[in-house]
PDB file of N, CA and C in Angstrom:
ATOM      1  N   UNK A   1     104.295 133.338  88.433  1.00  0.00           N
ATOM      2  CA  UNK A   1     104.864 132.161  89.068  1.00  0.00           C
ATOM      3  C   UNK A   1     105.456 132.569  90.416  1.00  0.00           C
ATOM      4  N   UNK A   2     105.506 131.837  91.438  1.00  0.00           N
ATOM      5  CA  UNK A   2     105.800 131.975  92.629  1.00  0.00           C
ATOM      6  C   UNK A   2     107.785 132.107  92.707  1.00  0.00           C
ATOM      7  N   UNK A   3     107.737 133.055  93.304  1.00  0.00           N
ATOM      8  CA  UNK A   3     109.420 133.674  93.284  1.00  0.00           C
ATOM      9  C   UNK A   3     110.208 133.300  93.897  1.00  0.00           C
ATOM     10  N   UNK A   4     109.869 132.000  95.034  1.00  0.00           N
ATOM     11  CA  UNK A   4     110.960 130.347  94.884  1.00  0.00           C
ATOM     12  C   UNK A   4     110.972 130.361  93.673  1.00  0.00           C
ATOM     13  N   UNK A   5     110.151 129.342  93.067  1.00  0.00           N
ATOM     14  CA  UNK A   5     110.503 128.524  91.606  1.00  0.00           C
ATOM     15  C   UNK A   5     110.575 129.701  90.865  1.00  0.00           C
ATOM     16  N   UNK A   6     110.761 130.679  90.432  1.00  0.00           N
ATOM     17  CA  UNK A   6     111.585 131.676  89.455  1.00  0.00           C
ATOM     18  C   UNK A   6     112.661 131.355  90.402  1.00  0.00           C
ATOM     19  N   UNK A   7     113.276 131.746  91.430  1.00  0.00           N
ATOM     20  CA  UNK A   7     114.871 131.764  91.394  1.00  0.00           C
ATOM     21  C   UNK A   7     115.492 130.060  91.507  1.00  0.00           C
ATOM     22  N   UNK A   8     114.815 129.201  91.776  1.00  0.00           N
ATOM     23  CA  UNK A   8     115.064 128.072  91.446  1.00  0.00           C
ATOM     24  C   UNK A   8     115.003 127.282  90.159  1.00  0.00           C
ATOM     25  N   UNK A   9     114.146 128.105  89.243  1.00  0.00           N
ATOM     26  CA  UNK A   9     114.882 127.688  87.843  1.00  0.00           C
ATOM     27  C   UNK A   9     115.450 128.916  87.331  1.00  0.00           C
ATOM     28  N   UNK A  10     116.107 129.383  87.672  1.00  0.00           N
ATOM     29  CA  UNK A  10     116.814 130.811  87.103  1.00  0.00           C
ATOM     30  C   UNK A  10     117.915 130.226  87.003  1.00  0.00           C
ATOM     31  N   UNK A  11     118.474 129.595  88.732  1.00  0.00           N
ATOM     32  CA  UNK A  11     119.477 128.913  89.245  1.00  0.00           C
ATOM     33  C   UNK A  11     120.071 127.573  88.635  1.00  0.00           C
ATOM     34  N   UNK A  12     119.060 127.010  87.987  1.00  0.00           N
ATOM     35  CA  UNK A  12     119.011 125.705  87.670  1.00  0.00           C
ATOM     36  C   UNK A  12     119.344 125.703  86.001  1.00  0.00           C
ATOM     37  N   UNK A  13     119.085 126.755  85.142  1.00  0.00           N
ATOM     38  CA  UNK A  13     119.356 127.047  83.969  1.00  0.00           C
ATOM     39  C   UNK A  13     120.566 127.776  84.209  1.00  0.00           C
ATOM     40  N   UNK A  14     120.930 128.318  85.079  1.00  0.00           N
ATOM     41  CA  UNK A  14     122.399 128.719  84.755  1.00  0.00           C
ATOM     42  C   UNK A  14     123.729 127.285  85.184  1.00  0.00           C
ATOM     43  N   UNK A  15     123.143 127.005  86.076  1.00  0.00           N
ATOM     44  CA  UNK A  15     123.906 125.524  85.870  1.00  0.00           C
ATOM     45  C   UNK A  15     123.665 124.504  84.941  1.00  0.00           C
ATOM     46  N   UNK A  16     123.015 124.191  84.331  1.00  0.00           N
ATOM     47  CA  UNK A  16     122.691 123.778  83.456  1.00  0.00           C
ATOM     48  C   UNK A  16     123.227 123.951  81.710  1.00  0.00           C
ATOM     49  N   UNK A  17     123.233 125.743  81.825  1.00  0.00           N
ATOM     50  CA  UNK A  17     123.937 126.237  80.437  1.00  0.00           C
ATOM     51  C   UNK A  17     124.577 125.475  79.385  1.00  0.00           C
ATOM     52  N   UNK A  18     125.768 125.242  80.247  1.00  0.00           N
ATOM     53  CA  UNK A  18     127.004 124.581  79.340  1.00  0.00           C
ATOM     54  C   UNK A  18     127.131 123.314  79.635  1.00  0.00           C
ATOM     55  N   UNK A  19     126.560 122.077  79.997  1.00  0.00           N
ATOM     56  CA  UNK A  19     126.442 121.685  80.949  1.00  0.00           C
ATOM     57  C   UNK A  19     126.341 120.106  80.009  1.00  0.00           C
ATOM     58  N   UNK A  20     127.480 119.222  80.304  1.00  0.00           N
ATOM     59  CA  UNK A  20     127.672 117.971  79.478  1.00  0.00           C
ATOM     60  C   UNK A  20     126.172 117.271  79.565  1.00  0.00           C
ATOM     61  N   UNK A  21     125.901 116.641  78.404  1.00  0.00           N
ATOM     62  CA  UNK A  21     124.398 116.274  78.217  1.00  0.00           C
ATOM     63  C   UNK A  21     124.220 114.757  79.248  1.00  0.00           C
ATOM     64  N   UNK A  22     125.153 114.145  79.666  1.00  0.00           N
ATOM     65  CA  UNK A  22     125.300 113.538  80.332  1.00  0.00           C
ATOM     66  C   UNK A  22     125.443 113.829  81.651  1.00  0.00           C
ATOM     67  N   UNK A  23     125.099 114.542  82.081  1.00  0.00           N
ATOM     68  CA  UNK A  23     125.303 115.338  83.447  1.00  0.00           C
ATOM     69  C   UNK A  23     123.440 115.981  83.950  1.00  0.00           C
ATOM     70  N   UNK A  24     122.996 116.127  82.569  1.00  0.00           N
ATOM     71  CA  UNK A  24     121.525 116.564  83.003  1.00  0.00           C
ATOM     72  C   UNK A  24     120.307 115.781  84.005  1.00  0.00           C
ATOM     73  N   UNK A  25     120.361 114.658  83.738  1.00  0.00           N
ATOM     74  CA  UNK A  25     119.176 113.896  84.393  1.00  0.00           C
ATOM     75  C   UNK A  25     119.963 113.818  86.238  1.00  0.00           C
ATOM     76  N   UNK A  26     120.912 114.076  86.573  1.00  0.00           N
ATOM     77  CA  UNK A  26     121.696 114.110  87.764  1.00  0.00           C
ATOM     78  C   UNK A  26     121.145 115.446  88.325  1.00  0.00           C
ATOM     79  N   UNK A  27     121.063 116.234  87.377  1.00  0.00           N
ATOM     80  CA  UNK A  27     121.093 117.871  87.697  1.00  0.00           C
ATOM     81  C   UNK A  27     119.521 118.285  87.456  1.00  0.00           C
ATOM     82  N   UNK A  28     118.487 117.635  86.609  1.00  0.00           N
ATOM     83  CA  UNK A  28     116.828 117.463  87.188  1.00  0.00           C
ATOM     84  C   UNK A  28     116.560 116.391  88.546  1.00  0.00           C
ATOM     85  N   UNK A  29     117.499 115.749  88.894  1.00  0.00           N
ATOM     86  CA  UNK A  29     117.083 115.157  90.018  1.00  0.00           C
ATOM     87  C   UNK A  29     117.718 116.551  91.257  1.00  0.00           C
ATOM     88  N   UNK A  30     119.062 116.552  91.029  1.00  0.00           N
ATOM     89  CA  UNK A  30     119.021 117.509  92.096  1.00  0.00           C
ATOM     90  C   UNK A  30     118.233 118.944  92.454  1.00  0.00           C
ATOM     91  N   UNK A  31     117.589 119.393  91.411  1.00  0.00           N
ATOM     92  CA  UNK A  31     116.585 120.573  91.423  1.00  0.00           C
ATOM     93  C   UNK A  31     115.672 119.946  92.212  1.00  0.00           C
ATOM     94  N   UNK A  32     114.953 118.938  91.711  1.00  0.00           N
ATOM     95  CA  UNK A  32     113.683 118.206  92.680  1.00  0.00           C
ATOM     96  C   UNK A  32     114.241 118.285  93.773  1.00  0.00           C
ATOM     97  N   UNK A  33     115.245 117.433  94.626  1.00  0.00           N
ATOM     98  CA  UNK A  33     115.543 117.567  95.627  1.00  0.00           C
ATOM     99  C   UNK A  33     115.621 118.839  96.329  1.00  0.00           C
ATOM    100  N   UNK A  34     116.425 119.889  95.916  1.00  0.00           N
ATOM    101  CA  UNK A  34     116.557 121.719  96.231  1.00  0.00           C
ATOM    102  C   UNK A  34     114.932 121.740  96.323  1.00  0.00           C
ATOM    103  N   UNK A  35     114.111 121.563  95.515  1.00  0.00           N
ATOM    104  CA  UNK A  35     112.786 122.206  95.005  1.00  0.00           C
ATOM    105  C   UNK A  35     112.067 121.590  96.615  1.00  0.00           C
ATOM    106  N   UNK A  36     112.358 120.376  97.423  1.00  0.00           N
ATOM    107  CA  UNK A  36     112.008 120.020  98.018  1.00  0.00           C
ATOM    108  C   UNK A  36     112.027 120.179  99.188  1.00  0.00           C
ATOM    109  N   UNK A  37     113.362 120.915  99.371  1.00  0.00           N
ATOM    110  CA  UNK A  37     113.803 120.951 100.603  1.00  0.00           C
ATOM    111  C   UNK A  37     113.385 122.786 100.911  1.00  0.00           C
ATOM    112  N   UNK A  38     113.045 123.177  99.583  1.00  0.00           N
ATOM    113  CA  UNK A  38     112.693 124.545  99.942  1.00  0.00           C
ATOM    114  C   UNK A  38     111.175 125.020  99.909  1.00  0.00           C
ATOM    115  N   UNK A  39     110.584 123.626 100.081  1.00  0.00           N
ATOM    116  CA  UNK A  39     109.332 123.605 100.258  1.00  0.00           C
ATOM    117  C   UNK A  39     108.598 124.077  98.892  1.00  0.00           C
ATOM    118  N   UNK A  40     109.233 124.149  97.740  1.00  0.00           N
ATOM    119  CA  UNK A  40     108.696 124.318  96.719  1.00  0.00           C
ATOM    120  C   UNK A  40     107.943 122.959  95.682  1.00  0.00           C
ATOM    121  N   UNK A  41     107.024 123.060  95.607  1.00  0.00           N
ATOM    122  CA  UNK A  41     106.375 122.102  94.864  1.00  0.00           C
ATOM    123  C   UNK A  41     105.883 122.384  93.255  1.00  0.00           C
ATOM    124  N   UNK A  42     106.769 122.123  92.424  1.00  0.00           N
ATOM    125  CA  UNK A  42     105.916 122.333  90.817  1.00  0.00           C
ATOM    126  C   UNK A  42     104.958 121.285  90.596  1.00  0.00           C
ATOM    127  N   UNK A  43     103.721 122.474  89.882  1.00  0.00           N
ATOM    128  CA  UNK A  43     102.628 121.718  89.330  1.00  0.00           C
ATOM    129  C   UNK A  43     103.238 120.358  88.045  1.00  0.00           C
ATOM    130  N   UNK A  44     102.206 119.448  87.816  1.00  0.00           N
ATOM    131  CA  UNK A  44     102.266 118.396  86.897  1.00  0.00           C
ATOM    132  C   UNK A  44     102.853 119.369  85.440  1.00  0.00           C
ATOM    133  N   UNK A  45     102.102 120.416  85.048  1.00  0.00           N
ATOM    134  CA  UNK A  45     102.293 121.274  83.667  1.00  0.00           C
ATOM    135  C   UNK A  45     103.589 122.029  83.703  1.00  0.00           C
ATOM    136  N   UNK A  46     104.116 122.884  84.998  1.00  0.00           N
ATOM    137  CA  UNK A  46     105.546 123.015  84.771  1.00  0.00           C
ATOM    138  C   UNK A  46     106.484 122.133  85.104  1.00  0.00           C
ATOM    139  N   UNK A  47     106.148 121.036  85.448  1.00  0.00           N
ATOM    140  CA  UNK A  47     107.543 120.011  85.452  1.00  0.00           C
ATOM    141  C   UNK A  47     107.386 119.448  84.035  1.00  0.00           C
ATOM    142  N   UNK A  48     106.911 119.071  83.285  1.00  0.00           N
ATOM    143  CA  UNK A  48     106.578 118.689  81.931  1.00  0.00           C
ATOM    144  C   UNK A  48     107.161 119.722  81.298  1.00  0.00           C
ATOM    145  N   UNK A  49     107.036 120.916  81.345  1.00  0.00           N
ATOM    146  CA  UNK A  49     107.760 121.782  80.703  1.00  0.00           C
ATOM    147  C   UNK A  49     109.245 121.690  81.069  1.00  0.00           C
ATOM    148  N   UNK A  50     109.765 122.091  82.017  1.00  0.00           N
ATOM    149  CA  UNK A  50     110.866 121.708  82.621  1.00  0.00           C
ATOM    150  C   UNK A  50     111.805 120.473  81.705  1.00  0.00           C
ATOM    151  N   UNK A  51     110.963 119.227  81.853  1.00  0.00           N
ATOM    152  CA  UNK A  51     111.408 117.997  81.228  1.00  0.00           C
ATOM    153  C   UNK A  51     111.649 118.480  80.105  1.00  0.00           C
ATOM    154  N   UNK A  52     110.697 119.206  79.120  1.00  0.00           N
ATOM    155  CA  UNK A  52     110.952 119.227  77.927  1.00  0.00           C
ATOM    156  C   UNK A  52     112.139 120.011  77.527  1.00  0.00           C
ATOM    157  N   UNK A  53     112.328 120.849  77.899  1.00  0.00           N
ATOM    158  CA  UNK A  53     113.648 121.628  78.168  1.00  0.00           C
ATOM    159  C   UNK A  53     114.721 120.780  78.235  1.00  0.00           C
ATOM    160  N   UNK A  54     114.699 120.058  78.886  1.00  0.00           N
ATOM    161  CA  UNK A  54     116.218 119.371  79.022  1.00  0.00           C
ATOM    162  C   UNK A  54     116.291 118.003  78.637  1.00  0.00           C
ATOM    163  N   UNK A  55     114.771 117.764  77.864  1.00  0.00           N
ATOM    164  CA  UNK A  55     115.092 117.216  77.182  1.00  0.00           C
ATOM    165  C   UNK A  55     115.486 116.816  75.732  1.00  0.00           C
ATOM    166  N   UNK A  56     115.354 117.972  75.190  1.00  0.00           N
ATOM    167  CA  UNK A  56     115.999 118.319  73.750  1.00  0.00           C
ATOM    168  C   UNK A  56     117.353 117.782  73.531  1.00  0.00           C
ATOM    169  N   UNK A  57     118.395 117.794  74.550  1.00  0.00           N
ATOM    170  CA  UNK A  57     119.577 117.147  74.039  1.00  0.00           C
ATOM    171  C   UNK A  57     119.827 115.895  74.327  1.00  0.00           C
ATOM    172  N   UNK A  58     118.762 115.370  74.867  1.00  0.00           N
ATOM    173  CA  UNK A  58     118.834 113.842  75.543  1.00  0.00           C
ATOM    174  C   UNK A  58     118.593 112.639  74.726  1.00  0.00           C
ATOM    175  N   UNK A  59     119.838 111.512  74.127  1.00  0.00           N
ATOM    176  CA  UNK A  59     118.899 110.427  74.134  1.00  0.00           C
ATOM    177  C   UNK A  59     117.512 109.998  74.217  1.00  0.00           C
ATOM    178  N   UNK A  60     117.223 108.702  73.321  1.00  0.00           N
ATOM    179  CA  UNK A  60     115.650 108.629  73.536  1.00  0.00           C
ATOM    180  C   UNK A  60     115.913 107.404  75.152  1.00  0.00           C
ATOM    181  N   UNK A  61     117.460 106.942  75.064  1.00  0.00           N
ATOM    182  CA  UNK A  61     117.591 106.308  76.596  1.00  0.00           C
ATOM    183  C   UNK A  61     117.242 107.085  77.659  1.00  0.00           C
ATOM    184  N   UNK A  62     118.574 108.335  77.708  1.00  0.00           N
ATOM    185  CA  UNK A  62     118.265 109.265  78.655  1.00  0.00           C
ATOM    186  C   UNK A  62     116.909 109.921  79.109  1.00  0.00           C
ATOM    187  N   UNK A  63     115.855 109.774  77.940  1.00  0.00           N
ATOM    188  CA  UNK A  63     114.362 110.710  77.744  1.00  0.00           C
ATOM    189  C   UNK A  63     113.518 109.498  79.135  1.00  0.00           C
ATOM    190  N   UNK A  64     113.692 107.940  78.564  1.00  0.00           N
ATOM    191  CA  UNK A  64     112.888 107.332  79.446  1.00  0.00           C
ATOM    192  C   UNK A  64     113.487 107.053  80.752  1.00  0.00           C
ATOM    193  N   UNK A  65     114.733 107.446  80.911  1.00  0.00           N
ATOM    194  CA  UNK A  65     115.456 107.239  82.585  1.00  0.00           C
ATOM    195  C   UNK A  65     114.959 108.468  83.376  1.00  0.00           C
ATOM    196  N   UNK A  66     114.682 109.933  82.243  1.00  0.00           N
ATOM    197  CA  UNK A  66     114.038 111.020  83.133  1.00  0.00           C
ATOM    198  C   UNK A  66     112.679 110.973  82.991  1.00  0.00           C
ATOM    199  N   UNK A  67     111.575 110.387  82.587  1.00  0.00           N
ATOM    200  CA  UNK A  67     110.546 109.448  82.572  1.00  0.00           C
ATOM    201  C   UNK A  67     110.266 108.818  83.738  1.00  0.00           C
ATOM    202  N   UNK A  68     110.891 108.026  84.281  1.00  0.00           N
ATOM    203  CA  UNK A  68     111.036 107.448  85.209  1.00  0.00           C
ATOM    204  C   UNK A  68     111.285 107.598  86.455  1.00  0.00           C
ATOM    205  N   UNK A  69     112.356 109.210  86.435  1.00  0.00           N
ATOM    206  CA  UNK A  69     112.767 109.890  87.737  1.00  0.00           C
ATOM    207  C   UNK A  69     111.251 110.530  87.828  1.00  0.00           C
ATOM    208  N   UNK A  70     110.729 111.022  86.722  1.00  0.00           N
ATOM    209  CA  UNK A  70     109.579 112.018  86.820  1.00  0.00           C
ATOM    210  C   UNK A  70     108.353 111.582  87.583  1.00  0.00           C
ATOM    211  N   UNK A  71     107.842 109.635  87.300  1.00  0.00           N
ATOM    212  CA  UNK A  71     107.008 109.207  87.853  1.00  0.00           C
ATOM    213  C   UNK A  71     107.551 108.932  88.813  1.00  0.00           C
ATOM    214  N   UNK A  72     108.664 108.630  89.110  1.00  0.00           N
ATOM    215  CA  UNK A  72     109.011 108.218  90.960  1.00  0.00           C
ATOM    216  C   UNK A  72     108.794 109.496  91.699  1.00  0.00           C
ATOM    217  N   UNK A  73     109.282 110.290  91.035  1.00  0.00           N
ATOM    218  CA  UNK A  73     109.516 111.702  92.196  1.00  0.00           C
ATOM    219  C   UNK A  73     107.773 112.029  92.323  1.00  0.00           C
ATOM    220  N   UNK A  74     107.154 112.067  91.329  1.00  0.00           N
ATOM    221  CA  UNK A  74     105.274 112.499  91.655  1.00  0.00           C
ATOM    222  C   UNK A  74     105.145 111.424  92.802  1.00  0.00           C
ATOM    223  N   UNK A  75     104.835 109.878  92.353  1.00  0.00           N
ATOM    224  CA  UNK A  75     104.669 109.490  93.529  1.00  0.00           C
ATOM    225  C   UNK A  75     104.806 109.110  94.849  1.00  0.00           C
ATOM    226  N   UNK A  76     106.383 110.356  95.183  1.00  0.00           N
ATOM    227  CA  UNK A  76     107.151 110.676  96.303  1.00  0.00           C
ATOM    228  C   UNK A  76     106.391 111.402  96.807  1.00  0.00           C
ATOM    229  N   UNK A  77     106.173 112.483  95.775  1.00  0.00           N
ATOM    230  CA  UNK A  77     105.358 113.687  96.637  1.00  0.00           C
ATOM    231  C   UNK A  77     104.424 113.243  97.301  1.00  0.00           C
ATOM    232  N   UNK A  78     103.556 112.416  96.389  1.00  0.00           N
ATOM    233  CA  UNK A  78     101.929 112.313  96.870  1.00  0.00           C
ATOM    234  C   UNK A  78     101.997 111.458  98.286  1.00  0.00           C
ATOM    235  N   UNK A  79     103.134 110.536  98.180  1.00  0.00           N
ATOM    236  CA  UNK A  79     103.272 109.981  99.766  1.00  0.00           C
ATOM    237  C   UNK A  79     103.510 110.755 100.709  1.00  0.00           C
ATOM    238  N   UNK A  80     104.745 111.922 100.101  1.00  0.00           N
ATOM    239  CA  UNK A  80     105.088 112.733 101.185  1.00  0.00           C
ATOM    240  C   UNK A  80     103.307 113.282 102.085  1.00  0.00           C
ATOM    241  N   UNK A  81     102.705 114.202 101.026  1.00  0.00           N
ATOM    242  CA  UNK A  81     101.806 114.914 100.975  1.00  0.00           C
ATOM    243  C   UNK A  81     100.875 114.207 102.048  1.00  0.00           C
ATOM    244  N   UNK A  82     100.469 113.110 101.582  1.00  0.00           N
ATOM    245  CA  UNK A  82      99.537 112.192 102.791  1.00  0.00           C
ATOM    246  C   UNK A  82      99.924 112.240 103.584  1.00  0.00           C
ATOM    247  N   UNK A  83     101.428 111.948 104.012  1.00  0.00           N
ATOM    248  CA  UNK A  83     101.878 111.834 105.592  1.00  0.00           C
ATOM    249  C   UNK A  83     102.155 113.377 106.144  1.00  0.00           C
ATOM    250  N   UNK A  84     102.434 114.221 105.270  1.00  0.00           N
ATOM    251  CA  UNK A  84     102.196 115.639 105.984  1.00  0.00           C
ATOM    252  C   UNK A  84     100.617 115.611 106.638  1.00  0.00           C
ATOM    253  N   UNK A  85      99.401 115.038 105.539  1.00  0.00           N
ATOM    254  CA  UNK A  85      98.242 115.452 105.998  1.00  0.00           C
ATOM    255  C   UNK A  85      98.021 114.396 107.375  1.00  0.00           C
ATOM    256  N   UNK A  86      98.614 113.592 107.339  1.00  0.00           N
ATOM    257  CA  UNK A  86      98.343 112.345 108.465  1.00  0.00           C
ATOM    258  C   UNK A  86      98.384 112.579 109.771  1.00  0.00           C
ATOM    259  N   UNK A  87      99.712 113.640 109.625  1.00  0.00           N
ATOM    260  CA  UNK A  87     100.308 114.234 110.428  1.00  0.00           C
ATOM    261  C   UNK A  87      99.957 115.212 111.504  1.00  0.00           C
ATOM    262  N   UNK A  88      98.926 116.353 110.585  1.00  0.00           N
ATOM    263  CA  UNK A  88      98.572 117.481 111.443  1.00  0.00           C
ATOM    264  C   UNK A  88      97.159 117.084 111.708  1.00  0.00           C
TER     265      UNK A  88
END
């Protein structure tokens, strides 16, 4: 795996640890964001993994609100992605 995303989920599981279960879907949005701004992009198969991870302590509410961050944020990227390609 590319050694951004190892120290960006290294980083992200240690904040995470102890970490009120109500506090998680705040703290997978802010990784995306970090993940974004550091030009790191996870594939469809490790963000699914990712999800699944945090989502073990979640509500089946909380499961479809990070559901939901998950399909907004893909089809962020893919806009982003076009207008990068639009671009150059």
């Amino acid at each position: 795996m590319n050694p951004k995303k190892l120290e960006l989920l290294s980083s992200f599981a240690g904040r995470i640890a102890h970490m009120p279960k109500g506090q998680l879907l705040k703290a997978f949005t802010d990784l995306n964001l970090e993940a974004q701004k550091a030009g790191v992009h996870f594939t469809d198969e490790e963000t699914r993994l990712i999800a699944e991870i945090l989502t073990e302590k979640l509500s089946p509410e909380e499961k479809r609100k990070l559901d939901t961050l998950r399909l907004l944020s893909k089809k962020l990227s893919r806009q982003s992605a076009g207008a990068r390609s639009q671009n150059t």
